[in-house]
C-alpha atoms as a PDB file:
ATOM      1  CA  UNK A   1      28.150  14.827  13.976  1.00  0.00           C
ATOM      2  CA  UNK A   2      24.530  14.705  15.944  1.00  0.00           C
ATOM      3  CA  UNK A   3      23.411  17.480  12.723  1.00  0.00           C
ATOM      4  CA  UNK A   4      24.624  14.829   9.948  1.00  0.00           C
ATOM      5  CA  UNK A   5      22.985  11.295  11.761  1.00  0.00           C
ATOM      6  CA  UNK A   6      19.854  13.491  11.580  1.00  0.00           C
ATOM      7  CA  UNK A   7      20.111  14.636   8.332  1.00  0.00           C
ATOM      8  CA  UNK A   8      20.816  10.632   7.570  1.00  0.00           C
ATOM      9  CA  UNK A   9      17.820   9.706   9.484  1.00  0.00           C
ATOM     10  CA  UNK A  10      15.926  11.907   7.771  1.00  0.00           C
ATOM     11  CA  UNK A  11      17.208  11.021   4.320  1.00  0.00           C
ATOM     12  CA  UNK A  12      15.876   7.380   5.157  1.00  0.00           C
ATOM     13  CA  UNK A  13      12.606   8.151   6.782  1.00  0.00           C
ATOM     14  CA  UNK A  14      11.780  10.335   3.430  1.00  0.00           C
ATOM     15  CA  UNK A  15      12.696   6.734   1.429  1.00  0.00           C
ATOM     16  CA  UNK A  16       9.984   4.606   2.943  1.00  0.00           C
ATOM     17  CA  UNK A  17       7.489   7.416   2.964  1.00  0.00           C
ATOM     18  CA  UNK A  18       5.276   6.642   6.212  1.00  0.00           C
ATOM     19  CA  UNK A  19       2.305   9.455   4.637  1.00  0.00           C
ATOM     20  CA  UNK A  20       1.630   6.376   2.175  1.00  0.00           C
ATOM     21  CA  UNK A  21       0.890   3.919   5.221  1.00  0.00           C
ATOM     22  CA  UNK A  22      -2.605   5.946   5.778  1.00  0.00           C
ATOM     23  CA  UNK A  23      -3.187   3.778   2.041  1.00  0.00           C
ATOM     24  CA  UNK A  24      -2.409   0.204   4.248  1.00  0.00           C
ATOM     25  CA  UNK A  25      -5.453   1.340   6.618  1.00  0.00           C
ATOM     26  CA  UNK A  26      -7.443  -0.654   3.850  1.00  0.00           C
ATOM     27  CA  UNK A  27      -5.789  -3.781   5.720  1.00  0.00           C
ATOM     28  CA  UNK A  28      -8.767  -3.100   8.128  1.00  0.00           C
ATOM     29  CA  UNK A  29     -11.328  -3.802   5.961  1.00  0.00           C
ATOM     30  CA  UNK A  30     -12.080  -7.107   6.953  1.00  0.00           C
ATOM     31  CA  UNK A  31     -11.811  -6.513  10.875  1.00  0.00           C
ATOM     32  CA  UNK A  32     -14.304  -3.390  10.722  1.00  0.00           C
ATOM     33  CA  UNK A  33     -16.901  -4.823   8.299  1.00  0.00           C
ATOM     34  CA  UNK A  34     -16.624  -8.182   9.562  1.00  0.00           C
ATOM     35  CA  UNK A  35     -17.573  -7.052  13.112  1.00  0.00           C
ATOM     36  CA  UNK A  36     -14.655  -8.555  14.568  1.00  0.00           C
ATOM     37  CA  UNK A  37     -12.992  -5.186  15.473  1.00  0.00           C
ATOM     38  CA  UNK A  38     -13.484  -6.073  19.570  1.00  0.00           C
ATOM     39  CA  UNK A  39     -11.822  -9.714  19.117  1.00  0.00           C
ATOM     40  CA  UNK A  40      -8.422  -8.867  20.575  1.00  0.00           C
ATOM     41  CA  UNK A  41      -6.780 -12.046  18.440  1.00  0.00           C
ATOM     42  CA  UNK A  42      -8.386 -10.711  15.197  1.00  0.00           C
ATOM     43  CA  UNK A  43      -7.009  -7.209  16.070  1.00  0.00           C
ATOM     44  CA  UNK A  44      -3.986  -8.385  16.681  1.00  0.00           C
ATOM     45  CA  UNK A  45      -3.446  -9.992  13.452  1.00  0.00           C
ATOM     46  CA  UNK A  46      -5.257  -7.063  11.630  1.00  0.00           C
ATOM     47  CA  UNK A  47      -2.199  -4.954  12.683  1.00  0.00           C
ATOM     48  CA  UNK A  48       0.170  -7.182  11.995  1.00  0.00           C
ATOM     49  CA  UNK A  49      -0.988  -7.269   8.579  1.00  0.00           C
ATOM     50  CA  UNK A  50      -0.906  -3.731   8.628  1.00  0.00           C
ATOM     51  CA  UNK A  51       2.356  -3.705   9.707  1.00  0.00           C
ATOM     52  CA  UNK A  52       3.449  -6.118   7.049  1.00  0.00           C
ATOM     53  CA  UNK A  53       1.973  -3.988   4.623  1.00  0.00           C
ATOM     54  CA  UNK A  54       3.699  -0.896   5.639  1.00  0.00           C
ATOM     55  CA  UNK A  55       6.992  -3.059   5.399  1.00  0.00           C
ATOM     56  CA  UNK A  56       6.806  -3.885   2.292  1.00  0.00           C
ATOM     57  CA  UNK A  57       5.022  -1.226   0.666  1.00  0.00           C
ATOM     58  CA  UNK A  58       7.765   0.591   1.466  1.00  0.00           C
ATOM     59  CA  UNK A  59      10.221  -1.758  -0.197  1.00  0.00           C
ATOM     60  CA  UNK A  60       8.578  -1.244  -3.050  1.00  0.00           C
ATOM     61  CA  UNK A  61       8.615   2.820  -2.715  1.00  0.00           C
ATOM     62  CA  UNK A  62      12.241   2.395  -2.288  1.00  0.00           C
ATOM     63  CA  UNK A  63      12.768  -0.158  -5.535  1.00  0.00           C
ATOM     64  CA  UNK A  64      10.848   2.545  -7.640  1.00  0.00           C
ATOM     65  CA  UNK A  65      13.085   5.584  -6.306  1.00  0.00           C
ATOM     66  CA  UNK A  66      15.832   3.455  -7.168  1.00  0.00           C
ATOM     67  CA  UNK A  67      14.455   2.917 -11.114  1.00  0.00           C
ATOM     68  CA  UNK A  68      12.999   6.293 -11.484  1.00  0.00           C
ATOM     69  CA  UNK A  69      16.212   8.503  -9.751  1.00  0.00           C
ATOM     70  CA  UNK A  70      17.248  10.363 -12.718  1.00  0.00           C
ATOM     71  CA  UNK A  71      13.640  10.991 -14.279  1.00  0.00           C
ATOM     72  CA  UNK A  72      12.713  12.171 -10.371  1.00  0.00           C
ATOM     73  CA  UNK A  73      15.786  14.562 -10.595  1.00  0.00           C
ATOM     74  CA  UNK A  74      14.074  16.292 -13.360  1.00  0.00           C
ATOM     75  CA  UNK A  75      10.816  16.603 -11.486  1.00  0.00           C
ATOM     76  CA  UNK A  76       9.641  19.548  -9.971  1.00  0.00           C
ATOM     77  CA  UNK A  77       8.517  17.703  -6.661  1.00  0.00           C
ATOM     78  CA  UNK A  78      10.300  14.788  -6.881  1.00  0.00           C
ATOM     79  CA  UNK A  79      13.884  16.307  -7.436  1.00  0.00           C
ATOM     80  CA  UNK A  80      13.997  16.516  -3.712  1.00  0.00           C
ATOM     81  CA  UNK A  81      14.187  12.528  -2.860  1.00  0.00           C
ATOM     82  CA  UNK A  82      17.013  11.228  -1.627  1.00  0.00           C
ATOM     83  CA  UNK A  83      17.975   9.346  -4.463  1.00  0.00           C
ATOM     84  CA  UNK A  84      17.047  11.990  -6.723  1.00  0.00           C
ATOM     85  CA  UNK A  85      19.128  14.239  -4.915  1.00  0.00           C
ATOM     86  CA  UNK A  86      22.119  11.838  -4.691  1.00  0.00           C
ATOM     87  CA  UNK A  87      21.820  12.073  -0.347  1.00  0.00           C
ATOM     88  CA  UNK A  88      21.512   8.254  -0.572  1.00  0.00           C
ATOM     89  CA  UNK A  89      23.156   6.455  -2.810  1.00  0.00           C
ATOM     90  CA  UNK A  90      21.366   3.244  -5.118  1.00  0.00           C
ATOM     91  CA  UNK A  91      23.404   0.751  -3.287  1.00  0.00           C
ATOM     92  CA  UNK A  92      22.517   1.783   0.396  1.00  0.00           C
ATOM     93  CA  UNK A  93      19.013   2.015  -0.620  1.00  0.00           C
ATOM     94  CA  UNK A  94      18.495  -1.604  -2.168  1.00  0.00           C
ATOM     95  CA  UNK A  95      19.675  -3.156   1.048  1.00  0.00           C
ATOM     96  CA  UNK A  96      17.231  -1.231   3.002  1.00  0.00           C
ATOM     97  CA  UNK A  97      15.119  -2.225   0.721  1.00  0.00           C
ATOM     98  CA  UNK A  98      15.449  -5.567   1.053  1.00  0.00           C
ATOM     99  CA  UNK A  99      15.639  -5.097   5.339  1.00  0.00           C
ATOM    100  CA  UNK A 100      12.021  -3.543   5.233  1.00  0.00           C
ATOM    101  CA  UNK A 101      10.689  -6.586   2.580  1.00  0.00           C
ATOM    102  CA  UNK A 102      12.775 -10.015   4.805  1.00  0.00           C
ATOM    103  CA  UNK A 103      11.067  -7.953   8.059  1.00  0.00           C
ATOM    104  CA  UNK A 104       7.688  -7.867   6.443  1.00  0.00           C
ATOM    105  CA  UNK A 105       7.913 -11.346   4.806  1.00  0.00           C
ATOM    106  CA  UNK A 106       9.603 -12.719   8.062  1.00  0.00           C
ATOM    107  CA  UNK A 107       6.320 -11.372  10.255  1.00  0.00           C
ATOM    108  CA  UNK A 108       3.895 -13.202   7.951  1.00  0.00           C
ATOM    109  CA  UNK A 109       3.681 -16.892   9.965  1.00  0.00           C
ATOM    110  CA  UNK A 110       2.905 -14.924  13.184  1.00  0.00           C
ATOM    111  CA  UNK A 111      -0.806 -14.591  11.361  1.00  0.00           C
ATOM    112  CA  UNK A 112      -1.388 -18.191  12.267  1.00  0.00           C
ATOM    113  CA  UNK A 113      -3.664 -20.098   9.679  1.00  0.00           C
ATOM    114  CA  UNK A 114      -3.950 -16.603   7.324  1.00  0.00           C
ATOM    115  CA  UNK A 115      -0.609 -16.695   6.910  1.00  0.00           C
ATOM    116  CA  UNK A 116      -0.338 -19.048   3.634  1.00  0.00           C
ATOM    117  CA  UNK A 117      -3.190 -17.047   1.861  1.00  0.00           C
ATOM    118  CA  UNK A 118      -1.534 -13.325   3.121  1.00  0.00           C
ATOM    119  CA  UNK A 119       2.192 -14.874   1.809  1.00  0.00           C
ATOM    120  CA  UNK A 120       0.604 -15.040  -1.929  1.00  0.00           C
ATOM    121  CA  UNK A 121      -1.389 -12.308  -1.796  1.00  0.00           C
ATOM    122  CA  UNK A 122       1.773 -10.051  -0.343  1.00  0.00           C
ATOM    123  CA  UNK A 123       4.095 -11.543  -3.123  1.00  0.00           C
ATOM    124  CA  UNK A 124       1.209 -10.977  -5.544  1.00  0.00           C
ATOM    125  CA  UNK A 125       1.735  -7.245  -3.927  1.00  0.00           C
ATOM    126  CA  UNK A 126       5.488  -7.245  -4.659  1.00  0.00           C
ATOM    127  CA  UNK A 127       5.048  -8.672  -7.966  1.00  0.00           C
ATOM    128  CA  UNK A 128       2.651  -6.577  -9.450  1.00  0.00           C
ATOM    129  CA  UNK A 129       4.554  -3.248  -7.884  1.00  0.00           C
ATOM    130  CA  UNK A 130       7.705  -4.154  -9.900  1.00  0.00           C
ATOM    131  CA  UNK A 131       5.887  -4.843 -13.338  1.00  0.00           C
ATOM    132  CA  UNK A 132       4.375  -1.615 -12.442  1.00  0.00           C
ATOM    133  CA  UNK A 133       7.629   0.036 -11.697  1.00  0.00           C
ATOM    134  CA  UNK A 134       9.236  -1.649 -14.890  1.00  0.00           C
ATOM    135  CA  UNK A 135       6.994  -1.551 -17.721  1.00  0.00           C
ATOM    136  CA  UNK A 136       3.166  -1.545 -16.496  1.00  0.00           C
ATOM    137  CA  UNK A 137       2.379   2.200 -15.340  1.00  0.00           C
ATOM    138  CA  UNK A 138       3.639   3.382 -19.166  1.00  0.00           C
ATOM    139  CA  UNK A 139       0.173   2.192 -20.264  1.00  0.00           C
ATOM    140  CA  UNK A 140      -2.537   4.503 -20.041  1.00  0.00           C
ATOM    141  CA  UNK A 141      -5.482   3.065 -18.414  1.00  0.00           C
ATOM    142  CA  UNK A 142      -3.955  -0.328 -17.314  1.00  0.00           C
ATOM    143  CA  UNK A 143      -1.737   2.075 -14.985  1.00  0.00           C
ATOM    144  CA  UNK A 144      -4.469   3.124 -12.885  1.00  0.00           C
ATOM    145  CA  UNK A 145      -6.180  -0.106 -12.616  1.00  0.00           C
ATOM    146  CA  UNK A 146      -2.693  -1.796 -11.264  1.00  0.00           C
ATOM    147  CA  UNK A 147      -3.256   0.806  -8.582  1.00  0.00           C
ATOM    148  CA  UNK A 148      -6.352   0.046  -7.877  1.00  0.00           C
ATOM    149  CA  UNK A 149      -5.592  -3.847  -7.319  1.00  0.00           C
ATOM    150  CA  UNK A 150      -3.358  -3.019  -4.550  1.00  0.00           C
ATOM    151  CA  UNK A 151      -6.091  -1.661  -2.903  1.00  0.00           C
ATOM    152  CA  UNK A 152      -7.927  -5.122  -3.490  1.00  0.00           C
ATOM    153  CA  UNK A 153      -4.529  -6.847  -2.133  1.00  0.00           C
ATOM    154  CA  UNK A 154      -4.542  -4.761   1.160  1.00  0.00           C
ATOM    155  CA  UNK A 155      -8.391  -5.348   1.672  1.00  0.00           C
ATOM    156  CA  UNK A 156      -7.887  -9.464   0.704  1.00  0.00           C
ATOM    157  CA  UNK A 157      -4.961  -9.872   2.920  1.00  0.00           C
ATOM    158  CA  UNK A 158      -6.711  -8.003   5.844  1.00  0.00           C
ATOM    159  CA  UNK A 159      -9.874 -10.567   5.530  1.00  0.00           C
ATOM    160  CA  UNK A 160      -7.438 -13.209   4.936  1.00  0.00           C
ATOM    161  CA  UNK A 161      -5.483 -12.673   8.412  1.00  0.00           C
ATOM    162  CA  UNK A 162      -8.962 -12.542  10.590  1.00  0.00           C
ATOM    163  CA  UNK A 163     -11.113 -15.378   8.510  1.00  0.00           C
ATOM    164  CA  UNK A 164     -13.481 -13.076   7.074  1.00  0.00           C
ATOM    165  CA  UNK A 165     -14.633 -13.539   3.454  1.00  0.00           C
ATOM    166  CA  UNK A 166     -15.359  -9.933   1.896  1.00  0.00           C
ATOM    167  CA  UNK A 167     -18.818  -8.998   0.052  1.00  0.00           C
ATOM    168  CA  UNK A 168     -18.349  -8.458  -3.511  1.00  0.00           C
ATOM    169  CA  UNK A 169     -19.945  -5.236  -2.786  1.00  0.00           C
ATOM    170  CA  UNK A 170     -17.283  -3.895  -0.573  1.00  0.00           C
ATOM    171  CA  UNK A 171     -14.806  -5.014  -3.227  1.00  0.00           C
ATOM    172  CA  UNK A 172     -16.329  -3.520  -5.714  1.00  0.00           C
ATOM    173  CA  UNK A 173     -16.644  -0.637  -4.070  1.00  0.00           C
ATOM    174  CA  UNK A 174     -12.834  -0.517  -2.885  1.00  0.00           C
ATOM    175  CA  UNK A 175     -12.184  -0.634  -6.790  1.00  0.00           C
ATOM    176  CA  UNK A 176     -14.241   1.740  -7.752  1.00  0.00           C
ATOM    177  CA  UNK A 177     -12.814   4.035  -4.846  1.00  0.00           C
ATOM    178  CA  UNK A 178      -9.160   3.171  -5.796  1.00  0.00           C
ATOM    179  CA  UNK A 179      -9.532   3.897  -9.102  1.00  0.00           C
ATOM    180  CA  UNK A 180     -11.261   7.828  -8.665  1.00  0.00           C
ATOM    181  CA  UNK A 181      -8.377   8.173  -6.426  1.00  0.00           C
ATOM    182  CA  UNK A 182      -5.907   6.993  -9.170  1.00  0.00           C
ATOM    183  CA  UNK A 183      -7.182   8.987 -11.807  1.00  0.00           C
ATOM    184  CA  UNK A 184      -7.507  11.781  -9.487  1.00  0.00           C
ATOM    185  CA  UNK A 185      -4.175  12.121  -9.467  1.00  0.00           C
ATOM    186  CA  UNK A 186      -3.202  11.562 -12.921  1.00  0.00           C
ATOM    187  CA  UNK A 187      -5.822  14.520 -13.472  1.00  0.00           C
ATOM    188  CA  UNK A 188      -3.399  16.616 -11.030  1.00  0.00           C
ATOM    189  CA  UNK A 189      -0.123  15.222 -12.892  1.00  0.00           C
ATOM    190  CA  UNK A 190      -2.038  16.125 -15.890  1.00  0.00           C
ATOM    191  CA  UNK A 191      -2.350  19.790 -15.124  1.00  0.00           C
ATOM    192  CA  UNK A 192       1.210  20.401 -13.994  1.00  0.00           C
ATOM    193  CA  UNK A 193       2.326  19.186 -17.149  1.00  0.00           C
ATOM    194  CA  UNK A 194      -0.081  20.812 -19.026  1.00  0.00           C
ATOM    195  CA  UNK A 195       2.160  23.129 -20.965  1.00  0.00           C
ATOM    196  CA  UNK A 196       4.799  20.431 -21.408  1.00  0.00           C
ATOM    197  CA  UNK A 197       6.264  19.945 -25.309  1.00  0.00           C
ATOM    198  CA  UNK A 198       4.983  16.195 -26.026  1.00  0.00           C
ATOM    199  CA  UNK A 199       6.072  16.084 -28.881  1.00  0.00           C
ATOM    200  CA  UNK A 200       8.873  13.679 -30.502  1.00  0.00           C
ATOM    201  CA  UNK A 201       8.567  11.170 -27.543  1.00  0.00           C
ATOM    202  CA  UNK A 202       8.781  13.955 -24.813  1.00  0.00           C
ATOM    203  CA  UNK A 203       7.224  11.957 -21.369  1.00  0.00           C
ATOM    204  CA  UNK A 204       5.813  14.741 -18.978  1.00  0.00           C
ATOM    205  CA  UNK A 205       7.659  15.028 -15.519  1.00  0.00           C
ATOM    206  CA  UNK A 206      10.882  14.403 -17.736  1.00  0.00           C
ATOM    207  CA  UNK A 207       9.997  11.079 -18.441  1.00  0.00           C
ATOM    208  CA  UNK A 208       8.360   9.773 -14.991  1.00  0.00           C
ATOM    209  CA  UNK A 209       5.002   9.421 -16.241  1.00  0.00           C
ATOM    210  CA  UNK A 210       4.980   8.597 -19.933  1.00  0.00           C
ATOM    211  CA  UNK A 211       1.060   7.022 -19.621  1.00  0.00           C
ATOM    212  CA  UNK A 212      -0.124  10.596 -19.263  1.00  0.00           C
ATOM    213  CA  UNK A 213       0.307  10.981 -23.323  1.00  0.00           C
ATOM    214  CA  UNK A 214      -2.947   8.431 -23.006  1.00  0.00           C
ATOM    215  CA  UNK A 215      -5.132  10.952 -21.029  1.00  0.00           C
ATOM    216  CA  UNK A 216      -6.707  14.301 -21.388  1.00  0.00           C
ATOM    217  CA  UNK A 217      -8.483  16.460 -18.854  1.00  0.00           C
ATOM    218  CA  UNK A 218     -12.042  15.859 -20.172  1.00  0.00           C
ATOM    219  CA  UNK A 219     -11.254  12.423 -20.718  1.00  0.00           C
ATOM    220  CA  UNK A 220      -9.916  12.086 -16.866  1.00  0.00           C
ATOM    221  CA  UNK A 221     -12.973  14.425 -15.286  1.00  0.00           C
ATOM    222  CA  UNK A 222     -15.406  12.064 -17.265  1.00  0.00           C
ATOM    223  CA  UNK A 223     -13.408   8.834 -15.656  1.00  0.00           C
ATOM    224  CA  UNK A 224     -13.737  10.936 -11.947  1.00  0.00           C
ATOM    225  CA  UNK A 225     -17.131  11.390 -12.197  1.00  0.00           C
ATOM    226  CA  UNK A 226     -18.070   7.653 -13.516  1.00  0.00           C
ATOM    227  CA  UNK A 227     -16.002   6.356 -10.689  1.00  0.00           C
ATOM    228  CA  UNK A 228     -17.923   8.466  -7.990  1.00  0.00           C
ATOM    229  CA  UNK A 229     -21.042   7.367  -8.796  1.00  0.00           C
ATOM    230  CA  UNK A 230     -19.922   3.761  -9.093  1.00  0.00           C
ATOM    231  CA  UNK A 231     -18.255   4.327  -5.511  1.00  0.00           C
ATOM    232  CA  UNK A 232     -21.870   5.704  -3.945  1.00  0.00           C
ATOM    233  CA  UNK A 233     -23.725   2.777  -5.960  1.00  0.00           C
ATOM    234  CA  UNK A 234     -21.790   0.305  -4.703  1.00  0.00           C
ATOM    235  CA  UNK A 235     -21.512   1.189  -1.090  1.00  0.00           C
ATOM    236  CA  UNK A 236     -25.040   1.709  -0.933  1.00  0.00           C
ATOM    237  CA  UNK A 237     -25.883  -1.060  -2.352  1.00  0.00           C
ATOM    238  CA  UNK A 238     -23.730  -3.066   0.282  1.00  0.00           C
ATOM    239  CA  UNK A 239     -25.711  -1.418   3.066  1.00  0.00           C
ATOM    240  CA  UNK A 240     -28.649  -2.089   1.367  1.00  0.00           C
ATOM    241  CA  UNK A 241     -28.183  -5.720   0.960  1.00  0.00           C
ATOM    242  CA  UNK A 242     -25.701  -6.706   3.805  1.00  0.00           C
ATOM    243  CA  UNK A 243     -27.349  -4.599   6.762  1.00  0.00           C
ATOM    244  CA  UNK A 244     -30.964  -4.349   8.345  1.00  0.00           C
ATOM    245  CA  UNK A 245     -29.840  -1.393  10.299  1.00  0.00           C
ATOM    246  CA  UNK A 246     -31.411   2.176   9.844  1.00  0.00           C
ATOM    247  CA  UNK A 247     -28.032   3.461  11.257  1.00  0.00           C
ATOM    248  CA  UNK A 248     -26.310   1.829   8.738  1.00  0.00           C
ATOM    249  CA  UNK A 249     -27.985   3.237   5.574  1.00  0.00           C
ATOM    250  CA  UNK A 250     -27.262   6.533   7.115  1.00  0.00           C
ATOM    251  CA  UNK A 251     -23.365   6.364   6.573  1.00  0.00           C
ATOM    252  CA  UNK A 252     -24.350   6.624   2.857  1.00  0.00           C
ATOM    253  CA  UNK A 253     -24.755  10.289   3.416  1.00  0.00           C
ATOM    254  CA  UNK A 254     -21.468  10.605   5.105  1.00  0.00           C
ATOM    255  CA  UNK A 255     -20.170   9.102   2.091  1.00  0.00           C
ATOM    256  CA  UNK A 256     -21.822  11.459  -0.801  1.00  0.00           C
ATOM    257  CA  UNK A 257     -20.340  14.310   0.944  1.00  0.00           C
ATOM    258  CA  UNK A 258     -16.997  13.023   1.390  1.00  0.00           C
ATOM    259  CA  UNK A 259     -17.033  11.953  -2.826  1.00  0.00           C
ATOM    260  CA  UNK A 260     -18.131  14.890  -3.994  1.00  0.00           C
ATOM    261  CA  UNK A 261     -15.386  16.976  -1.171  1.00  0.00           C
ATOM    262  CA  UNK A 262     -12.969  15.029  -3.181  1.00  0.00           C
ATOM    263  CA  UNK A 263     -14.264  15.762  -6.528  1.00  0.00           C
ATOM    264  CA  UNK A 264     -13.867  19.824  -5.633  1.00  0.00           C
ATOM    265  CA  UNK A 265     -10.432  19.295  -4.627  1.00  0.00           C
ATOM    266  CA  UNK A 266      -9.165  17.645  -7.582  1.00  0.00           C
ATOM    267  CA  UNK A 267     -11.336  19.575 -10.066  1.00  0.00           C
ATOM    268  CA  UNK A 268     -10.907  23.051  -8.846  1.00  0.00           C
ATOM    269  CA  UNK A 269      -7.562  23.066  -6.505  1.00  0.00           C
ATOM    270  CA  UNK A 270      -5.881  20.151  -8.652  1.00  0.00           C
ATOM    271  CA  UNK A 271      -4.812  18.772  -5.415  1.00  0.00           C
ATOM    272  CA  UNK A 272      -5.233  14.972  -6.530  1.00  0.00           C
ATOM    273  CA  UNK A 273      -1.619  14.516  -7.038  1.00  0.00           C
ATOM    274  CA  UNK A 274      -1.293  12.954  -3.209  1.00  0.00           C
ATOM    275  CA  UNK A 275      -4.478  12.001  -2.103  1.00  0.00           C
ATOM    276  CA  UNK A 276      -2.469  10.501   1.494  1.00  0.00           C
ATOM    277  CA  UNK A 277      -2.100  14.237   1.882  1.00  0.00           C
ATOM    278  CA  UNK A 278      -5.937  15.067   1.068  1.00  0.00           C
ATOM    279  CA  UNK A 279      -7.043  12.937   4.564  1.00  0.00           C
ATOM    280  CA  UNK A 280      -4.047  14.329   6.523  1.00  0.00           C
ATOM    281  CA  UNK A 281      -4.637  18.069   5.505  1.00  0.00           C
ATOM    282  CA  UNK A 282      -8.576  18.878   4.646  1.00  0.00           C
ATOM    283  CA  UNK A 283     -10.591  19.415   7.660  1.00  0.00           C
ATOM    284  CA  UNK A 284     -13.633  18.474   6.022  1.00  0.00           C
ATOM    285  CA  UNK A 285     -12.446  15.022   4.873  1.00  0.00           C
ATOM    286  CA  UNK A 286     -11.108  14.675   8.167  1.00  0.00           C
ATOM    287  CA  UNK A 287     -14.153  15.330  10.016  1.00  0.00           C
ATOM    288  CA  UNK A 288     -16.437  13.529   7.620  1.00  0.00           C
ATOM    289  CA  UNK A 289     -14.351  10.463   7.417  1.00  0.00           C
ATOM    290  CA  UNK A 290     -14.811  10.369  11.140  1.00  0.00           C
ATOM    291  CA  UNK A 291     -18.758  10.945  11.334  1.00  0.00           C
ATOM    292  CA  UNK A 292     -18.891   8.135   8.970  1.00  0.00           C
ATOM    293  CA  UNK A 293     -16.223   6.094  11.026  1.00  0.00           C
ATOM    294  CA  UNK A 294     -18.340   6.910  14.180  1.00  0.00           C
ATOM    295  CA  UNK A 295     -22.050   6.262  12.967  1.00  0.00           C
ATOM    296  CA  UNK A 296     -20.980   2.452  10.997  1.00  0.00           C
ATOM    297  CA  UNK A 297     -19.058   1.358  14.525  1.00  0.00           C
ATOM    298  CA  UNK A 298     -22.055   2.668  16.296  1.00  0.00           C
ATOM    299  CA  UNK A 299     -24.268   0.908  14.114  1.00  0.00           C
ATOM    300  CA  UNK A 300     -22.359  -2.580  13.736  1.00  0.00           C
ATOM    301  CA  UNK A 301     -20.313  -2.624  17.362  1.00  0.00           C
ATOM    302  CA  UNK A 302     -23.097  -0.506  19.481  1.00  0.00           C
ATOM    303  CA  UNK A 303     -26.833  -1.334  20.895  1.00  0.00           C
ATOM    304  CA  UNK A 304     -28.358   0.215  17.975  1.00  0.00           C
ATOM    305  CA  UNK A 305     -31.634  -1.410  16.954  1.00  0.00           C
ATOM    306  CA  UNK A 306     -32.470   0.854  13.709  1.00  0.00           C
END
């Protein structure tokens, strides 16, 4: 009995996917850059919002499993889902589903005066996830940009919760940064499916990803490359412009090294495919992300006068 509640409990943790709540950390985009990460109120909300976010990001995991169970069950990877597998069945997932999304939504008015401006931009979230699911990430190009603007969402609704209005730099660098993830991993999906017969209407991953007919590798490593240089632009130019601080400038270098880490991984080990799992599993992202963690907070939160 204790072996088969497990084996449940399992079945449902693996539905909401908690590896993809490292992509809600974006929620504290407006705390850390808006030097408000030592206001207990405005960390407060910032993790409600994250919370939210995690909520209802994984309603939408959960509504896609549910639309994309038999082309999953054909999937070398994904055949192992629940729903794929038939361990949970459609029905038992929607209501959880909908549990996870009333939760999040329900959390919302304990932001205090955010909360009208994180409601729309959380059921812009939802929205945009189900055209996504439904029709949206069949079209080459306009897939990976729908990606990329729930990066934007996570980012707005994390400034929107603590009052701080983004620079158009750090958005623009979030973008850029979403999208080299997103084609990333199309590159990886790409390569699995490389020897795949698309021909008369054949979808790679038995159907799952039908926009990868749009794409070919040069075409994708051209897109990774454009997109890392737009990433290092962008954030330096936002140091540049928005900071005074020697200290500051220096996280660009943090940066460059953690781009082109990235770029080796997906290029030569065609490990884009998850990039969650790229920050949970390479030591050198790891470390990197937290020297360039470490030097911003000691620039923006410490004594630091250069």
């Amino acid at each position: 009995m204790l072996f088969a509640f497990l084996a449940v409990l399992k079945d449902y943790a693996h539905l909401v996917r908690p590896h993809h709540w490292l992509k809600n950390l974006f929620c504290f985009g407006g705390l850390f850059f808006g030097g408000r990460l030592l206001e207990r109120e405005a960390l407060f909300r910032a993790l409600l919002v994250f919370g939210i976010f995690c909520l209802i990001s994984s309603a939408v995991y959960i509504f896609n499993d549910i639309h994309d169970r038999e082309a999953d069950a054909r999937h070398p990877r994904k055949k192992y889902r629940p729903l794929a597998r038939g361990t949970v069945s459609p029905q038992s997932a929607a209501v959880f589903a909908a549990i996870f999304a009333l939760l999040g939504f329900g959390a919302v008015p304990a932001l205090g005066p955010g909360a009208p401006a994180v409601l729309v931009v959380t059921g812009l979230y939802i929205l945009l996830n189900v055209a996504y699911t439904l029709w949206l990430k069949r079209i080459p190009l306009l897939d990976v940009n729908i990606i990329a603007l729930g990066f934007l969402l996570r980012v707005a609704a994390g400034a929107f919760a603590v009052a701080v209005v983004p620079t158009h730099w750090i958005l623009l660098c979030t973008y850029f940064l979403a999208l080299l993830l997103a084609f990333g991993k199309r590159r990886a999906e790409l390569c699995v499916t490389g020897t795949v017969d698309m021909t008369a209407g054949a979808s790679p991953h038995g159907g799952s990803r039908t926009a990868l007919r749009g794409y070919s590798r040069g075409v994708l490593d051209a897109c990774l490359l454009v997109c890392a240089g737009l990433v290092i632009v962008t954030y330096s130019l936002y140091c540049f412009l928005s900071h005074e601080k020697i200290a500051v400038t220096l996280t660009i270098v943090p940066v460059v090294v953690g781009i082109i880490r990235y770029l080796q991984i997906t290029r030569e080990g065609n490990r884009g495919e998850r990039p969650e799992m790229i920050l949970l599993t390479d030591r050198l992202i790891q470390v990197d992300t937290l020297v360039w963690a470490g030097l911003f907070a000691y620039a923006l939160y410490g004594t630091a006068v250069f």
